[in-house]
C-alpha atoms as a PDB file:
ATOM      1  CA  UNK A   1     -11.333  86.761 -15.310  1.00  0.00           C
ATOM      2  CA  UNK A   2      -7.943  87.795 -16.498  1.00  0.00           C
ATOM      3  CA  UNK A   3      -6.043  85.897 -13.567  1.00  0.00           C
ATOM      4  CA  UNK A   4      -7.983  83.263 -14.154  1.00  0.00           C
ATOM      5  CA  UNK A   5      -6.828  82.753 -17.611  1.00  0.00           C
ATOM      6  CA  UNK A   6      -3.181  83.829 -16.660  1.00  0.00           C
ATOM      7  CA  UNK A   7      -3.473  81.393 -14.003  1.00  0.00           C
ATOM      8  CA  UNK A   8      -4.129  78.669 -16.460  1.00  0.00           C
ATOM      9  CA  UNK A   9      -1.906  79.709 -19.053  1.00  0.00           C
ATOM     10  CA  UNK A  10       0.956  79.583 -16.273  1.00  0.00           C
ATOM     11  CA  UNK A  11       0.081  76.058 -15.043  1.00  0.00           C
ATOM     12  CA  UNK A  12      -0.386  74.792 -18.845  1.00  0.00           C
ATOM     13  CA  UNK A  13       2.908  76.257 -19.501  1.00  0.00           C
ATOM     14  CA  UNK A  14       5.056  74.825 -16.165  1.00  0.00           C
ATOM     15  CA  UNK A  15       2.930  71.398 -17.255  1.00  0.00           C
ATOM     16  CA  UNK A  16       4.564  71.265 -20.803  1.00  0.00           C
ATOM     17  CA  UNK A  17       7.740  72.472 -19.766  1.00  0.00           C
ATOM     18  CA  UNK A  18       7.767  69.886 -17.190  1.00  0.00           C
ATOM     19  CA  UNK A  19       6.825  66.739 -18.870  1.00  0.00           C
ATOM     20  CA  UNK A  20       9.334  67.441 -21.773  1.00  0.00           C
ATOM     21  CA  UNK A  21      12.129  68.411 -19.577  1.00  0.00           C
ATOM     22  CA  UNK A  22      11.231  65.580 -17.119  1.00  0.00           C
ATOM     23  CA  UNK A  23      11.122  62.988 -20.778  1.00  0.00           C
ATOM     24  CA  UNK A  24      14.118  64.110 -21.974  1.00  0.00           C
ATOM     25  CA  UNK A  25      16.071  63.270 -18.740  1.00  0.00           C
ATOM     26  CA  UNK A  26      14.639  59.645 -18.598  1.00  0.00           C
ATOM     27  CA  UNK A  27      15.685  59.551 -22.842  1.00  0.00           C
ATOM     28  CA  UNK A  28      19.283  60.502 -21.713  1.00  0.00           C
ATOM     29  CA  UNK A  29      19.740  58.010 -18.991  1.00  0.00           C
ATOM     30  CA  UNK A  30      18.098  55.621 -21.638  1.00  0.00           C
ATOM     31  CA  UNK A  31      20.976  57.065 -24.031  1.00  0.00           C
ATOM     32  CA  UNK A  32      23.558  56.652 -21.398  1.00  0.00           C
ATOM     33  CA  UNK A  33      22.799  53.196 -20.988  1.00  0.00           C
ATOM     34  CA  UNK A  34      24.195  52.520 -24.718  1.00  0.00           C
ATOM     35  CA  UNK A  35      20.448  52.288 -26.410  1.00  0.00           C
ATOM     36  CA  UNK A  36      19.847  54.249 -29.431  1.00  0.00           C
ATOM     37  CA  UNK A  37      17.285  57.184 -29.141  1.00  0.00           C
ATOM     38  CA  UNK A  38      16.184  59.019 -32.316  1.00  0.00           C
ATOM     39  CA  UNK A  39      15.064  62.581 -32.283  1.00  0.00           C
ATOM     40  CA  UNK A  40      11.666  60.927 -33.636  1.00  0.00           C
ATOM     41  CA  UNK A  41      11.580  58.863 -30.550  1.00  0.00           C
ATOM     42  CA  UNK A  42      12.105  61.682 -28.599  1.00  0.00           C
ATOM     43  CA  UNK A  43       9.434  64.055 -30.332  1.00  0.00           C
ATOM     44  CA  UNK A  44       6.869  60.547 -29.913  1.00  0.00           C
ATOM     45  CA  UNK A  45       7.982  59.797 -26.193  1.00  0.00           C
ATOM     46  CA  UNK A  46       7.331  63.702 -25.454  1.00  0.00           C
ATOM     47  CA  UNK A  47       3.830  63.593 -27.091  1.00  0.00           C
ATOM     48  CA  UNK A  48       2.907  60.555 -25.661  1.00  0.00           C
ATOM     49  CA  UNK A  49       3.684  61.450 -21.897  1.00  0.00           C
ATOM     50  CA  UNK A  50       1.993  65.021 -22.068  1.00  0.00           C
ATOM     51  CA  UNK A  51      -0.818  62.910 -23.001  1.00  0.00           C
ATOM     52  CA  UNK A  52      -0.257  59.778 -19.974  1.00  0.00           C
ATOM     53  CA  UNK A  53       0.641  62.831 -17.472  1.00  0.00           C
ATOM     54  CA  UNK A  54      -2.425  64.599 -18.395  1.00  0.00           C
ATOM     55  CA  UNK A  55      -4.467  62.648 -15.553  1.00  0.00           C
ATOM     56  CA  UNK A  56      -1.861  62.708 -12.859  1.00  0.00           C
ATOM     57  CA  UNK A  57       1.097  65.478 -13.100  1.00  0.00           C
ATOM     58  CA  UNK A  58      -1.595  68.161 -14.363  1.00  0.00           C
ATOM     59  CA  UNK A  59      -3.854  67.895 -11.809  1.00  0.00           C
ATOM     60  CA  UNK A  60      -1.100  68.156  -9.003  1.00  0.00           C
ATOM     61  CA  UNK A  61       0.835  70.957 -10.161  1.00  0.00           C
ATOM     62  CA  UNK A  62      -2.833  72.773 -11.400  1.00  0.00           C
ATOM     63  CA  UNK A  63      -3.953  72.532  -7.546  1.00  0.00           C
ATOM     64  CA  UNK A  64      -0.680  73.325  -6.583  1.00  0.00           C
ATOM     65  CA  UNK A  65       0.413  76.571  -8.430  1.00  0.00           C
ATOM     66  CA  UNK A  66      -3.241  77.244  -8.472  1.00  0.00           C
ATOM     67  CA  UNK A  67      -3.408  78.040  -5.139  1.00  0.00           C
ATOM     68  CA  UNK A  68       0.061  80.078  -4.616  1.00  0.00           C
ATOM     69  CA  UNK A  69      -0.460  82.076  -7.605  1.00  0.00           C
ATOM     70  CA  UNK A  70      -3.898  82.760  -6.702  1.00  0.00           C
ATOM     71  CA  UNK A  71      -2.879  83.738  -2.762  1.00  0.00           C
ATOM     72  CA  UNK A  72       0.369  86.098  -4.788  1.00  0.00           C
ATOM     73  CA  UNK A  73      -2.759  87.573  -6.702  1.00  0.00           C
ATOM     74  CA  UNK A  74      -4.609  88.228  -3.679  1.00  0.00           C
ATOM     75  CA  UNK A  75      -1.995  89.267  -1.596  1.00  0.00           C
ATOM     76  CA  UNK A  76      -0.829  91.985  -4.604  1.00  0.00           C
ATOM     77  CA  UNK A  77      -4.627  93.361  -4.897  1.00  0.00           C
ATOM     78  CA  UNK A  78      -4.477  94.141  -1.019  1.00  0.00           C
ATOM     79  CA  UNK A  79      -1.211  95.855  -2.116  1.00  0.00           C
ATOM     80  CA  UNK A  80       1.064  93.709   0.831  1.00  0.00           C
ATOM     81  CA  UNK A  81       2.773  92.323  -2.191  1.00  0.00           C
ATOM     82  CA  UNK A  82       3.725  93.838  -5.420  1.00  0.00           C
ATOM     83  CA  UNK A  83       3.642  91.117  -7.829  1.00  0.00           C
ATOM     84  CA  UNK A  84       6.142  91.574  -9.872  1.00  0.00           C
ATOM     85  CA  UNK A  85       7.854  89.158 -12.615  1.00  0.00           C
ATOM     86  CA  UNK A  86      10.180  88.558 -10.099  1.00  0.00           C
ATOM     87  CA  UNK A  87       7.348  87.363  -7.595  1.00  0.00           C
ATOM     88  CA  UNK A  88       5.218  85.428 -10.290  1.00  0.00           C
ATOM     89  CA  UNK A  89       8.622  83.456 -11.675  1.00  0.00           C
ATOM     90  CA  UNK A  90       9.634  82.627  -7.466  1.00  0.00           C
ATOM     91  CA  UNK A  91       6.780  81.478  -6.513  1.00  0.00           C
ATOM     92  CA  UNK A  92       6.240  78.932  -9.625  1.00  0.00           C
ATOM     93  CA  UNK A  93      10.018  77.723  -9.126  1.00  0.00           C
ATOM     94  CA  UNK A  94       9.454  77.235  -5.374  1.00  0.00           C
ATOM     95  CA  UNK A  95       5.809  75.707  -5.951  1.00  0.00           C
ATOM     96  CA  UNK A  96       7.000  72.881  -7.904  1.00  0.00           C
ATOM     97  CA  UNK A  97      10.376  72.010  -6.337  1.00  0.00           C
ATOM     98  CA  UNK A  98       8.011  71.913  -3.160  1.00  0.00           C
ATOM     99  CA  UNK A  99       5.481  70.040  -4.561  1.00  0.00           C
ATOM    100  CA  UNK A 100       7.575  66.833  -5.374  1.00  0.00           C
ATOM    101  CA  UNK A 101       9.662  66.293  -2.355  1.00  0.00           C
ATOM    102  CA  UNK A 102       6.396  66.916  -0.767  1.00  0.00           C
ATOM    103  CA  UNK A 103       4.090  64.342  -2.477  1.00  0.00           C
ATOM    104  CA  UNK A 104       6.876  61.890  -1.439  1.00  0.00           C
ATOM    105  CA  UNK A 105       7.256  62.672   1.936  1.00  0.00           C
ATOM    106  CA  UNK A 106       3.183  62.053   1.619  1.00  0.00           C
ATOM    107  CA  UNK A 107       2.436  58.948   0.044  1.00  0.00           C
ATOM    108  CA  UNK A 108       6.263  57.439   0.441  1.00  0.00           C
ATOM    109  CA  UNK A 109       6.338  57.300  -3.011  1.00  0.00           C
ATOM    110  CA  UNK A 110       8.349  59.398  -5.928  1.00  0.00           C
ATOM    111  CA  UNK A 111       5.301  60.593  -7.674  1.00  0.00           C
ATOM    112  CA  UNK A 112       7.302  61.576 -10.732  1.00  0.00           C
ATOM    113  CA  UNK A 113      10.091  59.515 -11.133  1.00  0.00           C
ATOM    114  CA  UNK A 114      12.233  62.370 -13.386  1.00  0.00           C
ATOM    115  CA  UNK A 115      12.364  64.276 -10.120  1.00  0.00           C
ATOM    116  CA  UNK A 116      14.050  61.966  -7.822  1.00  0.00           C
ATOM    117  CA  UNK A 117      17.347  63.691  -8.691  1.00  0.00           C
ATOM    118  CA  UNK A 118      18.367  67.503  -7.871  1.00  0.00           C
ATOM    119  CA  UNK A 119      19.351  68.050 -11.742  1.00  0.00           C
ATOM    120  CA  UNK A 120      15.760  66.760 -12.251  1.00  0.00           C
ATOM    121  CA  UNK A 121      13.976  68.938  -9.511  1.00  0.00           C
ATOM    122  CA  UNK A 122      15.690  71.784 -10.826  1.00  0.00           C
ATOM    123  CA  UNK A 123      14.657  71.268 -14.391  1.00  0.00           C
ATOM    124  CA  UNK A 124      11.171  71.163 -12.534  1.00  0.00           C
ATOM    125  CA  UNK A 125      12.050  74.324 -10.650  1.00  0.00           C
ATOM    126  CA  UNK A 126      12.616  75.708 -14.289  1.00  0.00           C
ATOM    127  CA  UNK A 127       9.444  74.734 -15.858  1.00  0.00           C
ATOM    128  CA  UNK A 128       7.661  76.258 -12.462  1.00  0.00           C
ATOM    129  CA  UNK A 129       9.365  79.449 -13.347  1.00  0.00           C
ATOM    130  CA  UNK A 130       8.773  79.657 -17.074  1.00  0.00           C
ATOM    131  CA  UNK A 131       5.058  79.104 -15.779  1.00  0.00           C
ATOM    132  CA  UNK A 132       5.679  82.232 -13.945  1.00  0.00           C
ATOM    133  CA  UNK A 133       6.779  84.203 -16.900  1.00  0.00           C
ATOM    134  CA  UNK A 134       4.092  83.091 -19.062  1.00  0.00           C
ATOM    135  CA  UNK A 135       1.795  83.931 -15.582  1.00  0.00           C
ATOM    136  CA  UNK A 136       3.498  87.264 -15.447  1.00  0.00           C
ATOM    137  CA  UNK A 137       2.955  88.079 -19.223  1.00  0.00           C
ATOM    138  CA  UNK A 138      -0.819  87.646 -19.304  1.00  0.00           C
ATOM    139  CA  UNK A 139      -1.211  89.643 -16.456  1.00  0.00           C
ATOM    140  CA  UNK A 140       0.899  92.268 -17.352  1.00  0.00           C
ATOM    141  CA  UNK A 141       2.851  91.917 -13.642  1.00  0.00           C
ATOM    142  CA  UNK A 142       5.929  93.992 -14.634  1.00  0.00           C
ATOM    143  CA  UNK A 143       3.460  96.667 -14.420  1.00  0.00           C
ATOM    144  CA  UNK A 144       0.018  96.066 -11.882  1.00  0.00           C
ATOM    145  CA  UNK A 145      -2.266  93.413 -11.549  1.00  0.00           C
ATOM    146  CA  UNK A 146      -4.995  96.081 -10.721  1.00  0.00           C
END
């Protein structure tokens, strides 16, 4: 029950993480553009797309890190992989910078439009990773998972 939760936790995190980084980069090209952006529209903007990505960026990276978390927990209870912090924060970075150049190459599409750049694949990389840590925390990783 205890991955289960950390597995949650880690996608919830790498979700939030994700939508604000990936808000804040649309915001600055807005900015860039010459437009005025207020730290209240920023704090609104943010709010309102955790909310709009709820139904579509949630679901893909839930299934996604879902699954490679849940084969890194697997693979660390048969003891062929120590999952370590390391392990937990590398395989959430990789899972997400995957998971959008993937989806593309899918539906011929940019699923999320924030990641069509590298900056803004890496910022997803990031929020994969922090999902990682927060993964890594609940299960006490740095330690066992057993």
């Amino acid at each position: 029950m205890r991955s289960v939760i950390a597995i949650i936790i880690g996608i919830l995190t790498a979700f939030l993480v994700g939508s604000v980084i990936g808000t804040q980069a649309v915001l600055a090209s807005v900015q860039s553009m010459g437009l005025d952006v207020t730290l209240a529209m920023r704090w609104f903007t943010s709010l309102s797309d955790l909310a709009g990505l709820s139904s579509s960026l949630l679901p893909l990276m839930a299934i996604a890190l879902g699954c490679t978390w849940s084969l890194l927990i697997w693979l660390d209870r048969r003891r062929i992989v120590r999952a370590s912090v390391l392990w937990c924060v590398v395989v959430g970075a990789a899972t997400v910078m995957v998971l959008h150049p993937a989806l593309n190459l899918a539906f011929g599409v940019d699923v999320y439009a924030p990641a069509r750049s590298l900056a803004g694949l890496a910022g997803q990389g990031l929020a994969g990773a922090l999902g990682g840590i927060s993964l890594s925390r609940v299960l006490g990783a740095s330690r066992s998972l057993q």
